[in-house]
C-alpha atoms as a PDB file:
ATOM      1  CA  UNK A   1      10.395  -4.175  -3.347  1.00  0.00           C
ATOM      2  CA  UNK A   2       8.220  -5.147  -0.572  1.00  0.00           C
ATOM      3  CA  UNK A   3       5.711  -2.645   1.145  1.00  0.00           C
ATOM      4  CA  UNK A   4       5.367  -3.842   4.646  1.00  0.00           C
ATOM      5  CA  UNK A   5       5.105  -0.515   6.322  1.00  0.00           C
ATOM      6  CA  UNK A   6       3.456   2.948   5.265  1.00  0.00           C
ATOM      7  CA  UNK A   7       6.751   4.115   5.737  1.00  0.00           C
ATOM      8  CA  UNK A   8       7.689   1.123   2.466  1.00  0.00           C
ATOM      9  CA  UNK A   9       4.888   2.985   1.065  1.00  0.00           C
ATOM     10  CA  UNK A  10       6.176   6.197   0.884  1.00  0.00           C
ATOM     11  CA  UNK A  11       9.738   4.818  -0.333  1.00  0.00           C
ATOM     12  CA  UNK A  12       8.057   3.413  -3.042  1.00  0.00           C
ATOM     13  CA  UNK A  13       7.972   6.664  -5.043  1.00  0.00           C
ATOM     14  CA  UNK A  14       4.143   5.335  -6.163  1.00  0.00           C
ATOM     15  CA  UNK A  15       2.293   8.410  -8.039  1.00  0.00           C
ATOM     16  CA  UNK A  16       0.511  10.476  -5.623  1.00  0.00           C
ATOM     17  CA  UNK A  17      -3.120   9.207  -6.375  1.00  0.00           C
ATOM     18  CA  UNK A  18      -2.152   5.381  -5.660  1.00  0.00           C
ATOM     19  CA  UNK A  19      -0.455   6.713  -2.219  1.00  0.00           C
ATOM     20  CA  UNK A  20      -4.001   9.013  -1.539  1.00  0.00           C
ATOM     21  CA  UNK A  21      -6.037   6.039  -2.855  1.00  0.00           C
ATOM     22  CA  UNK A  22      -3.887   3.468   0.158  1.00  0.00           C
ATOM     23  CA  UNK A  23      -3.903   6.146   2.965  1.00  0.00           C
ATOM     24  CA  UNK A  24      -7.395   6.441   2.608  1.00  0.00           C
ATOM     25  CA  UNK A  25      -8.444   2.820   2.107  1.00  0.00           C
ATOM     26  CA  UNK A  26      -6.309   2.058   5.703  1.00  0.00           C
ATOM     27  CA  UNK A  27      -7.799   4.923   7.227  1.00  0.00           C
ATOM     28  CA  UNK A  28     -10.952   3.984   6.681  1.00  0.00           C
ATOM     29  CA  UNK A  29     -10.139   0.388   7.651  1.00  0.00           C
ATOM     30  CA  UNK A  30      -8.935   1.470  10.935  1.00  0.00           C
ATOM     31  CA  UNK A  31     -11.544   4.396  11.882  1.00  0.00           C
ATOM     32  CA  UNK A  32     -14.073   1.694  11.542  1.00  0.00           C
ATOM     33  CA  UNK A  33     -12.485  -0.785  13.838  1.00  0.00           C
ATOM     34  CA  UNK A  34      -9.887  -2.681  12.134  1.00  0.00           C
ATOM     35  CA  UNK A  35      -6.229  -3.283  13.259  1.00  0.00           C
ATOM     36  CA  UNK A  36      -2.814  -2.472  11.478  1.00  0.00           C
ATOM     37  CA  UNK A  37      -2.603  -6.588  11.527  1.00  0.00           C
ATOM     38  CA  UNK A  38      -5.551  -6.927   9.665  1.00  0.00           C
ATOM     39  CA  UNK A  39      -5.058  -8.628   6.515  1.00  0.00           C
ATOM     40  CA  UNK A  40      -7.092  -6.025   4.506  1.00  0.00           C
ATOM     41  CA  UNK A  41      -3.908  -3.876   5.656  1.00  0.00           C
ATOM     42  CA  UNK A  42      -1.745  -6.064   4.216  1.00  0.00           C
ATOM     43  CA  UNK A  43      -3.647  -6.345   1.107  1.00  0.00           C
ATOM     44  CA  UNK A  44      -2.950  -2.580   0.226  1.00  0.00           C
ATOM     45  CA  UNK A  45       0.502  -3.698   0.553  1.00  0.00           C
ATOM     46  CA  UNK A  46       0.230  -5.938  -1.783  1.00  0.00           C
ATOM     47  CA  UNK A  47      -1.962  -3.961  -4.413  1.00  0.00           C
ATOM     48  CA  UNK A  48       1.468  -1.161  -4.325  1.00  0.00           C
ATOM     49  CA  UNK A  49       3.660  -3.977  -5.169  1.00  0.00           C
ATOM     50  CA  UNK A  50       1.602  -5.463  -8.086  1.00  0.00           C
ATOM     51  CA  UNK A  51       1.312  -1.440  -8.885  1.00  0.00           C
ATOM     52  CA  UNK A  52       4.994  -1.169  -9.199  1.00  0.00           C
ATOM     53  CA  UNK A  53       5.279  -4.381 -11.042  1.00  0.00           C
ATOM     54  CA  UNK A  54       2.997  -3.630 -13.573  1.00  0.00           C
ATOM     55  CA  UNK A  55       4.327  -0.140 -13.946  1.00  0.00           C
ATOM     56  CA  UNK A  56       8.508  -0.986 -13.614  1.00  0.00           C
ATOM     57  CA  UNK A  57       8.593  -4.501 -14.379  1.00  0.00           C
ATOM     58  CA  UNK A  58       9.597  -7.618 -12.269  1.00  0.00           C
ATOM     59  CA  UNK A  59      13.266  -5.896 -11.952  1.00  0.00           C
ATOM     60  CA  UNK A  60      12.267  -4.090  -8.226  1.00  0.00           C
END
């Protein structure tokens, strides 16, 4: 599955303390200046899909 979105995010079904753990991580990002471009963003993204991976397997 890709996460592209926070919207992705929240389809994801992740467990409650990744999604916290993300949300606050962007937040932060973007309360101190950075865009929703940024490749930090993206990078959370990323870290959810390795989550799910790791957690469900290559079969997403």
């Amino acid at each position: 599955m890709m996460i592209n979105t926070m919207e992705d995010l929240l389809k994801a079904r992740l467990p409650a303390e990744v999604i916290r753990d993300i949300e606050k991580r962007i937040t932060d990002w973007l309360a101190t200046g950075g865009s929703e471009d940024d490749p930090y963003i993206k990078q959370q993204f990323r870290y959810a899909e390795n989550f799910l991976r790791m957690t469900r397997g290559n079969d997403l």
